[in-house]
PDB file of N, CA and C in Angstrom:
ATOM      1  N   UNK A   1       2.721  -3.307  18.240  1.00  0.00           N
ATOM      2  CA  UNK A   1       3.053  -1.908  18.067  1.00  0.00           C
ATOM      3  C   UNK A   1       1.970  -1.260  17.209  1.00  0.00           C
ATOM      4  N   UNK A   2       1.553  -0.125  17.264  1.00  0.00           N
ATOM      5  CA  UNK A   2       0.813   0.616  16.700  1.00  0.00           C
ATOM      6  C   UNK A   2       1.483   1.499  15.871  1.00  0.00           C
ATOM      7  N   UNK A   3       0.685   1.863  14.696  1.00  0.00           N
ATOM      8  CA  UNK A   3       1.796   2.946  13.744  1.00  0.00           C
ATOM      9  C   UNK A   3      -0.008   4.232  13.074  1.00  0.00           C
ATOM     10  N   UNK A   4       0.667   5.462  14.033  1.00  0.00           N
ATOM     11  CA  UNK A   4      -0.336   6.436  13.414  1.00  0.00           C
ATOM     12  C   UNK A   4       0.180   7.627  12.563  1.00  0.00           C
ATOM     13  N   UNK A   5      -0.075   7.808  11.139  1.00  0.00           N
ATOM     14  CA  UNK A   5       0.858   8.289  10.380  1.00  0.00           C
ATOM     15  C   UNK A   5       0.350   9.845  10.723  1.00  0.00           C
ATOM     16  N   UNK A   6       1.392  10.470  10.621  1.00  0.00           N
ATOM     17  CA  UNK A   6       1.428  12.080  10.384  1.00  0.00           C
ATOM     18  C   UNK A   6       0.852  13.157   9.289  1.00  0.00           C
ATOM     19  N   UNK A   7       0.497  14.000   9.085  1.00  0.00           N
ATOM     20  CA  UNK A   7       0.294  14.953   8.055  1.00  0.00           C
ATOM     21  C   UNK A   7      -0.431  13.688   7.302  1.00  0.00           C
ATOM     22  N   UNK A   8      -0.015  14.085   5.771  1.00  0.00           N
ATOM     23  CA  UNK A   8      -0.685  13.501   4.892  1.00  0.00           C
ATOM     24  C   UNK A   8      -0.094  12.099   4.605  1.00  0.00           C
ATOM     25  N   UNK A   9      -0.077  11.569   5.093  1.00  0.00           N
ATOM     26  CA  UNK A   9       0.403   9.916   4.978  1.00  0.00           C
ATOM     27  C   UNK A   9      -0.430   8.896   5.427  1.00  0.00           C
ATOM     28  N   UNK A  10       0.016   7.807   4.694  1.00  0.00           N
ATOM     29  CA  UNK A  10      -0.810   6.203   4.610  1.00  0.00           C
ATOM     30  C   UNK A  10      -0.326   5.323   4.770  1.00  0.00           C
ATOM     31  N   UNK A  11      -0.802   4.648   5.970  1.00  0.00           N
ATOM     32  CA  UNK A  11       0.069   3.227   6.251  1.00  0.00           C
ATOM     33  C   UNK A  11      -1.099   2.416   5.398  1.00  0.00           C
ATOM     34  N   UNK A  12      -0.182   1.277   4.197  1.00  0.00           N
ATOM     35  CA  UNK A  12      -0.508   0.381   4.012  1.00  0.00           C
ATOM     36  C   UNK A  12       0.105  -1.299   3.976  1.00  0.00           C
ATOM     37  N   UNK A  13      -0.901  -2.063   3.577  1.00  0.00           N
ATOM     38  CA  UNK A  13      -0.570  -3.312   3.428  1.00  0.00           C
ATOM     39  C   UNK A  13      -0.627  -3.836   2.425  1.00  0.00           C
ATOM     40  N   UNK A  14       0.496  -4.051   1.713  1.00  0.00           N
ATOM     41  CA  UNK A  14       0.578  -4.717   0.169  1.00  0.00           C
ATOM     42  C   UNK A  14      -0.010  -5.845  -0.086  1.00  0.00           C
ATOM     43  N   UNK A  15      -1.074  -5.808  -1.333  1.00  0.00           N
ATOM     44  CA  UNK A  15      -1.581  -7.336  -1.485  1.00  0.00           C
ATOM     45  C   UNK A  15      -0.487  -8.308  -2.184  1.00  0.00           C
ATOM     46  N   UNK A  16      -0.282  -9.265  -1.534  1.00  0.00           N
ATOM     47  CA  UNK A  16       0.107 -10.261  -2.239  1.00  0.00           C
ATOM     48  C   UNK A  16       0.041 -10.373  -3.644  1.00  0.00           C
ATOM     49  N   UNK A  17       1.189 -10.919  -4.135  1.00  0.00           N
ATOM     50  CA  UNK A  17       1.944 -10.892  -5.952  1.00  0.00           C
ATOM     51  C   UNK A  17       0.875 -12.379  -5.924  1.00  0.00           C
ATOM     52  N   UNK A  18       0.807 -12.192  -7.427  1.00  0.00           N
ATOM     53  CA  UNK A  18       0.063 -13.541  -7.717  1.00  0.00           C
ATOM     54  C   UNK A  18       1.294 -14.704  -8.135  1.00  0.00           C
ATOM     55  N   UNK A  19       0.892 -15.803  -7.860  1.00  0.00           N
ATOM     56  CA  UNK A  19       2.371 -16.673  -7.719  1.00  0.00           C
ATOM     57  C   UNK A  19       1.922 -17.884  -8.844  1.00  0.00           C
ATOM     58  N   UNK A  20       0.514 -17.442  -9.401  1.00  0.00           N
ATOM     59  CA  UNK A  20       0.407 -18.707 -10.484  1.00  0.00           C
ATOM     60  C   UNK A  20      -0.157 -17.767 -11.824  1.00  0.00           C
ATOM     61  N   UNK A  21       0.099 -18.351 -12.447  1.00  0.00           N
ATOM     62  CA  UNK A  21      -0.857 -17.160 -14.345  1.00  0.00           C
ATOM     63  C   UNK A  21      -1.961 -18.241 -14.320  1.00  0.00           C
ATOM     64  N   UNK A  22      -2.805 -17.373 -14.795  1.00  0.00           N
ATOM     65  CA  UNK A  22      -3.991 -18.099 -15.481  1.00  0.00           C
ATOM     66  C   UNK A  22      -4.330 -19.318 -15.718  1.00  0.00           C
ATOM     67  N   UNK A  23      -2.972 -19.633 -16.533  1.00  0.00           N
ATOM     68  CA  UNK A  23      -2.915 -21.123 -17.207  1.00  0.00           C
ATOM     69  C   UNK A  23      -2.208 -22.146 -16.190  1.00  0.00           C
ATOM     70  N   UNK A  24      -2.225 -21.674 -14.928  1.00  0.00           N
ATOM     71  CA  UNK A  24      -1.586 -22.149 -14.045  1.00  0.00           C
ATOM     72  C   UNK A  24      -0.309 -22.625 -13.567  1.00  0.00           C
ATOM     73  N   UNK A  25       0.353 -22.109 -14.555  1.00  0.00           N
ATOM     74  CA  UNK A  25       2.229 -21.925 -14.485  1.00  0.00           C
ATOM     75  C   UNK A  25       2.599 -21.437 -13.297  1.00  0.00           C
ATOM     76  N   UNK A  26       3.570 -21.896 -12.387  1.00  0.00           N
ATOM     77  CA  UNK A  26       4.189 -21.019 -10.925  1.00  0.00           C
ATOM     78  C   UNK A  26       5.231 -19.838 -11.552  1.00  0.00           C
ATOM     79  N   UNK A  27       4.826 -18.788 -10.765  1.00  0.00           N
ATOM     80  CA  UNK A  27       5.801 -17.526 -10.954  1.00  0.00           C
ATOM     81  C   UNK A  27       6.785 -17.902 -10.114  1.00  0.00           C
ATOM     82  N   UNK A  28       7.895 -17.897 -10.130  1.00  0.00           N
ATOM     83  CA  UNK A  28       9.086 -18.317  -9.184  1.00  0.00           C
ATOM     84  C   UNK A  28       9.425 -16.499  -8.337  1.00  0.00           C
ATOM     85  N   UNK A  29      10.079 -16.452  -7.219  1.00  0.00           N
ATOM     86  CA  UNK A  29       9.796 -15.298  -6.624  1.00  0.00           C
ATOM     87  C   UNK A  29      10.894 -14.619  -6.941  1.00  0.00           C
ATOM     88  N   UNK A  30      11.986 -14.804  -8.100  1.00  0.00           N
ATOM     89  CA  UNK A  30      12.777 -14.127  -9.039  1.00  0.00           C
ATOM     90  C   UNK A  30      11.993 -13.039  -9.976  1.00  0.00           C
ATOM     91  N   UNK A  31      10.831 -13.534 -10.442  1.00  0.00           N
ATOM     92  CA  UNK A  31      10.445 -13.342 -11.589  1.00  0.00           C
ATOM     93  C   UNK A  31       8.999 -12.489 -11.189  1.00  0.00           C
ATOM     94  N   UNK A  32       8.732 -12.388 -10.217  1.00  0.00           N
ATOM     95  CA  UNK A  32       7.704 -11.736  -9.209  1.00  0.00           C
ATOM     96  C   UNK A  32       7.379 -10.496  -9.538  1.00  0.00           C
ATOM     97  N   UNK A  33       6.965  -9.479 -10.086  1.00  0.00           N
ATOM     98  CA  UNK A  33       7.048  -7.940  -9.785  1.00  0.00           C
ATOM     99  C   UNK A  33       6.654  -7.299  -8.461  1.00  0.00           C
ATOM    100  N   UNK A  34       6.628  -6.549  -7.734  1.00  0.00           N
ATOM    101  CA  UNK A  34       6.597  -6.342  -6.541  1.00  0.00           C
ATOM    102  C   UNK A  34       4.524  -5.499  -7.299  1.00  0.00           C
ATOM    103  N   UNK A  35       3.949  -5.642  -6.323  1.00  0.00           N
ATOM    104  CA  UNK A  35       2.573  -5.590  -6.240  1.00  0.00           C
ATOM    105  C   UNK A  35       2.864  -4.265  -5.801  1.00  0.00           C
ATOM    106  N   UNK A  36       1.203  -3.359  -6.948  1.00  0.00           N
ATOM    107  CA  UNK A  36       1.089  -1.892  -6.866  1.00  0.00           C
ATOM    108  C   UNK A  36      -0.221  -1.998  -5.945  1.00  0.00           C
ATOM    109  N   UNK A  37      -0.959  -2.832  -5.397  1.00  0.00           N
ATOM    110  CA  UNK A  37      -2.286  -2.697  -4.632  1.00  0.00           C
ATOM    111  C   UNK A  37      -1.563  -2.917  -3.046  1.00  0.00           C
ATOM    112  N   UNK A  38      -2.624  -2.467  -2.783  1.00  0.00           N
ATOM    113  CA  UNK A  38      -2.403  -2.262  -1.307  1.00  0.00           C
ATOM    114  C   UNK A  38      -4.014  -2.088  -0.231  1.00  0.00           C
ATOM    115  N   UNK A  39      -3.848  -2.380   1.000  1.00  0.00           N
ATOM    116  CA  UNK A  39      -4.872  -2.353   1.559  1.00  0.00           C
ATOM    117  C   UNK A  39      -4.614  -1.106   2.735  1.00  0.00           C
ATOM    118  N   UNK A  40      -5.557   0.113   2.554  1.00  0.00           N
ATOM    119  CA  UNK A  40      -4.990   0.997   3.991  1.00  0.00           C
ATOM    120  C   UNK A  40      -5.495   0.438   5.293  1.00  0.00           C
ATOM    121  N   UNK A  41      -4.600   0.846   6.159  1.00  0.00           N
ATOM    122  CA  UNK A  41      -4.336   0.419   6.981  1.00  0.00           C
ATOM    123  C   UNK A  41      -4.762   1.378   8.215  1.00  0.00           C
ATOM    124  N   UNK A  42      -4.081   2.696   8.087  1.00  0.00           N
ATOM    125  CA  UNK A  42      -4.739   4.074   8.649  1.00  0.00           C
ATOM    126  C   UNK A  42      -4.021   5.028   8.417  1.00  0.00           C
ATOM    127  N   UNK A  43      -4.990   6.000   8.412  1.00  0.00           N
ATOM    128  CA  UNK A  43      -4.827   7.549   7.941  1.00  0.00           C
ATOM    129  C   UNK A  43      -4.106   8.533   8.459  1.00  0.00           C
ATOM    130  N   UNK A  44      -3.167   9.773   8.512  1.00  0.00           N
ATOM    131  CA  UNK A  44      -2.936  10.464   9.099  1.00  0.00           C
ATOM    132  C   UNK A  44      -4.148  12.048   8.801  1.00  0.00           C
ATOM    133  N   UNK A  45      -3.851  12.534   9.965  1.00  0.00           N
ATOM    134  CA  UNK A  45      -4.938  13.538   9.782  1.00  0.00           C
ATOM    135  C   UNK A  45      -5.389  14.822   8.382  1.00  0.00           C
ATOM    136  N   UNK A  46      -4.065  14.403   7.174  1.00  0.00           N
ATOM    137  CA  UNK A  46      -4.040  15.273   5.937  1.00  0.00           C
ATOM    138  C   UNK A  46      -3.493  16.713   6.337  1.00  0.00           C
ATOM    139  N   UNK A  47      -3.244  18.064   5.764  1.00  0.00           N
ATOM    140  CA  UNK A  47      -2.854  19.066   5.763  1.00  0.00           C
ATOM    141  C   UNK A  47      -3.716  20.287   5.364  1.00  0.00           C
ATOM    142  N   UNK A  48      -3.715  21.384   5.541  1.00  0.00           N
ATOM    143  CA  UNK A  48      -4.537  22.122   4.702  1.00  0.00           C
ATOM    144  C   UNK A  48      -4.437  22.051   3.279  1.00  0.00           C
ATOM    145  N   UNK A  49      -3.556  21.958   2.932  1.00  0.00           N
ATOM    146  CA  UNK A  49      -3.397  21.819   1.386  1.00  0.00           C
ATOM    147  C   UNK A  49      -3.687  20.693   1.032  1.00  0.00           C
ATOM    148  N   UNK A  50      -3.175  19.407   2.148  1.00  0.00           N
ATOM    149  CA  UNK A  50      -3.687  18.025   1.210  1.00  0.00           C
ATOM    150  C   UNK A  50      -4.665  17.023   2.184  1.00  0.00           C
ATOM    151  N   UNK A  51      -6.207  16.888   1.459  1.00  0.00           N
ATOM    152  CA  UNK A  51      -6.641  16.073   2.295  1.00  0.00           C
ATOM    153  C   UNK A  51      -6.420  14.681   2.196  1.00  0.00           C
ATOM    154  N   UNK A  52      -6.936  13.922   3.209  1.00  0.00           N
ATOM    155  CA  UNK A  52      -6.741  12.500   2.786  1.00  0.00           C
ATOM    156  C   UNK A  52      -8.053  12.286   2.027  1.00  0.00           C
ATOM    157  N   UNK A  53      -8.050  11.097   0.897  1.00  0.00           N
ATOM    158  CA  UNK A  53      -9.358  10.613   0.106  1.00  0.00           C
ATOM    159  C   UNK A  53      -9.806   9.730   0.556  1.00  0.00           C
ATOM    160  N   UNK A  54      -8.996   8.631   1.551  1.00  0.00           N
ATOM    161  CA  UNK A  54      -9.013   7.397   1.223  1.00  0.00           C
ATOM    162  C   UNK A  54      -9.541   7.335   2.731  1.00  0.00           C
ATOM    163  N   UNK A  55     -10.205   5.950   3.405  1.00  0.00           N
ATOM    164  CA  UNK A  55     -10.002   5.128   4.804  1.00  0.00           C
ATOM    165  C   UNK A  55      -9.738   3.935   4.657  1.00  0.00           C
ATOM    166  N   UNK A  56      -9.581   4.018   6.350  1.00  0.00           N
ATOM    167  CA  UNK A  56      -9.093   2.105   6.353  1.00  0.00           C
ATOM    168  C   UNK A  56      -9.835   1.082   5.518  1.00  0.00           C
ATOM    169  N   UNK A  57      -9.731   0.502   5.257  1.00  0.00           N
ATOM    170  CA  UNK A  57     -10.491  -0.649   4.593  1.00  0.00           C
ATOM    171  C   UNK A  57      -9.731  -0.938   2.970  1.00  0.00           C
ATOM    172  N   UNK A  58      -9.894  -0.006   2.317  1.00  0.00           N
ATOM    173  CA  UNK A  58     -10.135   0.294   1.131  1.00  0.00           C
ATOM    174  C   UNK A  58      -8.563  -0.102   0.134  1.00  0.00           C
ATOM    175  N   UNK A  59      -9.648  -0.796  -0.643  1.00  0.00           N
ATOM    176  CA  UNK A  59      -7.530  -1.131  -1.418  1.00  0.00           C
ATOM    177  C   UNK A  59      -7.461  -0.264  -2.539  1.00  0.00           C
ATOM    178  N   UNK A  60      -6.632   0.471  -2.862  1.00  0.00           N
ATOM    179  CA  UNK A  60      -5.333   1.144  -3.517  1.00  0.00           C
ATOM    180  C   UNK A  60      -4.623   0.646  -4.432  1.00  0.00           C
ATOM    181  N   UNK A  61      -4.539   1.674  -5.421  1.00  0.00           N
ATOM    182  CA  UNK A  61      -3.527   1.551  -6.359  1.00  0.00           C
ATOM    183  C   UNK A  61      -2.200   2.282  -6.239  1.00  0.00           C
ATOM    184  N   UNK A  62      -1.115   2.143  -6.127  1.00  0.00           N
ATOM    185  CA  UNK A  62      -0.129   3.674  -5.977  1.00  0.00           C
ATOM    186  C   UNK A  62       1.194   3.316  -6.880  1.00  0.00           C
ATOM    187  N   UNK A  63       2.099   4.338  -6.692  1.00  0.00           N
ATOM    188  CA  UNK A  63       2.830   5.014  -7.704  1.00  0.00           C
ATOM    189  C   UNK A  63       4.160   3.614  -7.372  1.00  0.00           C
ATOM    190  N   UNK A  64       4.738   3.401  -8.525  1.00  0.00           N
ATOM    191  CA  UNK A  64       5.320   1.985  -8.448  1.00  0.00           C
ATOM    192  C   UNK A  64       6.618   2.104  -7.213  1.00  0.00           C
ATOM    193  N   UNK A  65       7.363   3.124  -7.268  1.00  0.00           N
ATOM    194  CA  UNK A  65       8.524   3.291  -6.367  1.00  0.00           C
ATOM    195  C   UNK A  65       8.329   4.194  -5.186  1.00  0.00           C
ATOM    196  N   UNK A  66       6.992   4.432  -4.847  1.00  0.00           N
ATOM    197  CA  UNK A  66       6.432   5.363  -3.841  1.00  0.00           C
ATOM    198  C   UNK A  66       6.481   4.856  -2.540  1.00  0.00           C
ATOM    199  N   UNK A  67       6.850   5.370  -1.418  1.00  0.00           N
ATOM    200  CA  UNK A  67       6.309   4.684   0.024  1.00  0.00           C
ATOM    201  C   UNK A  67       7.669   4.745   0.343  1.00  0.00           C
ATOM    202  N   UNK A  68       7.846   4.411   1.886  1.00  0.00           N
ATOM    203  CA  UNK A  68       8.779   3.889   3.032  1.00  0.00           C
ATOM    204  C   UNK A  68       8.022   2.638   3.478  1.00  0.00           C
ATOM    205  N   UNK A  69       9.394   1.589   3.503  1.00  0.00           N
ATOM    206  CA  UNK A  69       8.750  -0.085   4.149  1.00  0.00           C
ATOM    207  C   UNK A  69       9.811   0.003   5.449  1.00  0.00           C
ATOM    208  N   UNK A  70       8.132  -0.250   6.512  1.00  0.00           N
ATOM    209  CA  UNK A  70       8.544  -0.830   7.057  1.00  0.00           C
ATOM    210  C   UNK A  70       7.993  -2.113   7.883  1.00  0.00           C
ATOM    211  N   UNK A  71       8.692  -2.634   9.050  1.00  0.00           N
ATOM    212  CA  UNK A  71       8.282  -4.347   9.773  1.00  0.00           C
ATOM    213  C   UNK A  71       7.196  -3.160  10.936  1.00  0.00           C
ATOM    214  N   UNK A  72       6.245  -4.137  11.143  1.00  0.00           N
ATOM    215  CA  UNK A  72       5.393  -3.800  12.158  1.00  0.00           C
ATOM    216  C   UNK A  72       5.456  -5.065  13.203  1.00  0.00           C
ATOM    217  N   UNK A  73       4.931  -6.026  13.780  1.00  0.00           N
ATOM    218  CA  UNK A  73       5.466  -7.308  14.531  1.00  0.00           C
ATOM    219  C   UNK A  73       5.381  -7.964  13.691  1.00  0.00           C
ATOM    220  N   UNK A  74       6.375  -7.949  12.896  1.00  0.00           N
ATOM    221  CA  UNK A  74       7.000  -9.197  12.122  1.00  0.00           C
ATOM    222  C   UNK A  74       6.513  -8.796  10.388  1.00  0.00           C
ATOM    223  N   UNK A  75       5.309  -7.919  10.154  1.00  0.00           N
ATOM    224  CA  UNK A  75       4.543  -7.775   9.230  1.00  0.00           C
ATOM    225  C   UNK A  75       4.999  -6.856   8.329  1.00  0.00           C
ATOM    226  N   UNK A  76       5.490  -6.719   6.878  1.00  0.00           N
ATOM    227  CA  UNK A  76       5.822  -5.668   5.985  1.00  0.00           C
ATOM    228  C   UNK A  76       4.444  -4.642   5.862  1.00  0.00           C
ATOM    229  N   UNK A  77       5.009  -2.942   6.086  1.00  0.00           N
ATOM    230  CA  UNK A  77       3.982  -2.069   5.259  1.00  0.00           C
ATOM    231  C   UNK A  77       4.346  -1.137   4.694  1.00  0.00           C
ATOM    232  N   UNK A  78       3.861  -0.086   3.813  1.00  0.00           N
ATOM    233  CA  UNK A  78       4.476   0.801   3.493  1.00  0.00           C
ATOM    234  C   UNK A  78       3.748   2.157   4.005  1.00  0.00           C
ATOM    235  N   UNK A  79       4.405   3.162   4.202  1.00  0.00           N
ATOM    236  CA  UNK A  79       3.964   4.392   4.387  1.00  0.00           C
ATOM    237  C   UNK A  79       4.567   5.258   3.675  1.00  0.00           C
ATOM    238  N   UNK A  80       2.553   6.007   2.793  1.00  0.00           N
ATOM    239  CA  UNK A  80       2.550   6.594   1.328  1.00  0.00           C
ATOM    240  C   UNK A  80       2.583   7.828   2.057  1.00  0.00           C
ATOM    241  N   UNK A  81       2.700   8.724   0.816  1.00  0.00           N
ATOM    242  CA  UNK A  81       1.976  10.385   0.651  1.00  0.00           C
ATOM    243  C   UNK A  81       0.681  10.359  -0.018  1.00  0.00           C
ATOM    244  N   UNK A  82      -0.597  10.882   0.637  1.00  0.00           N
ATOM    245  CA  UNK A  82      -1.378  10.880  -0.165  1.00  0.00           C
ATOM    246  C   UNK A  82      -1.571  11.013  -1.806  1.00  0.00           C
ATOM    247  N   UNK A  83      -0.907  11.851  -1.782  1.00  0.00           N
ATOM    248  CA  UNK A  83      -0.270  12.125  -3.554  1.00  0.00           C
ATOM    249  C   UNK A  83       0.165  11.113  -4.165  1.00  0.00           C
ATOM    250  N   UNK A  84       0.453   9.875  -3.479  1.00  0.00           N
ATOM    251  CA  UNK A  84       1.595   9.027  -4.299  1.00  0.00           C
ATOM    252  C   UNK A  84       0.332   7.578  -5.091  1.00  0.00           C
ATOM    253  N   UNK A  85      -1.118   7.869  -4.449  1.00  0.00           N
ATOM    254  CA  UNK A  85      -2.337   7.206  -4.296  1.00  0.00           C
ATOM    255  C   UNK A  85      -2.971   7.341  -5.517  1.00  0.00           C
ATOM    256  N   UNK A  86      -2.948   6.402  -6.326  1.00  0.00           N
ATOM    257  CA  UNK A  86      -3.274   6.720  -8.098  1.00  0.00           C
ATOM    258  C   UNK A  86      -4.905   6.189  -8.338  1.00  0.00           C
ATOM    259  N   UNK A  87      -5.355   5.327  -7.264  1.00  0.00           N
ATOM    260  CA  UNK A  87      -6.998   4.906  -7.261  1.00  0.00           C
ATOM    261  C   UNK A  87      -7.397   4.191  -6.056  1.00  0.00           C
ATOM    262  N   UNK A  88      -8.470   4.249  -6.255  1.00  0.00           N
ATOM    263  CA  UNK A  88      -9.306   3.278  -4.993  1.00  0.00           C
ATOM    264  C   UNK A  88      -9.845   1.977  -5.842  1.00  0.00           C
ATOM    265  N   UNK A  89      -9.960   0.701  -5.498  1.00  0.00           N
ATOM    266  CA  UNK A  89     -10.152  -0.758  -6.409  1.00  0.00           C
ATOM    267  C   UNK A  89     -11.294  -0.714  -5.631  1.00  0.00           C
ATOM    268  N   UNK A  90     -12.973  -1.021  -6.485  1.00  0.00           N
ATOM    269  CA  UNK A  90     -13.665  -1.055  -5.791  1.00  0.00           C
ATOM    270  C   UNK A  90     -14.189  -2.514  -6.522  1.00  0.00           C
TER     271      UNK A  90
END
């Protein structure tokens, strides 16, 4: 399935939670925080008022409770508001 977002919106792909610390302790997936990075995925065409900043490729920082999740074949993503997009990780 294909997903092409509307107005000002961003389909992304959440990076993976880190599942070990430093010192190499396992995070158990209780204790997990849900991951603020993300990888876009693709763009919708923006609005007059809001452009998009971002393209595919590029990983993201965004707003902790921001987005709609959903399954793509089989795959979790979320779809942002440009606004909700707090940096680009370069």
């Amino acid at each position: 399935m294909k997903v092409k977002p509307l107005a000002d919106r961003v389909l992304v792909k959440q990076v993976a939670a880190e599942t070990k610390t430093a010192g190499g302790l396992i995070i158990p997936d209780t204790a997990q925080e849900k991951t603020q990075q993300a990888v876009v995925e693709a763009v919708g065409p923006g609005t007059e008022k809001e452009k998009i900043t971002v393209k595919p490729g590029e990983k993201i920082l965004y707003d902790k409770y921001a987005g709609t999740g959903i399954k793509i074949d089989g795959e979790d993503y979320l779809i942002l508001k440009n606004c909700d997009i707090i940096a680009v990780v370069e």
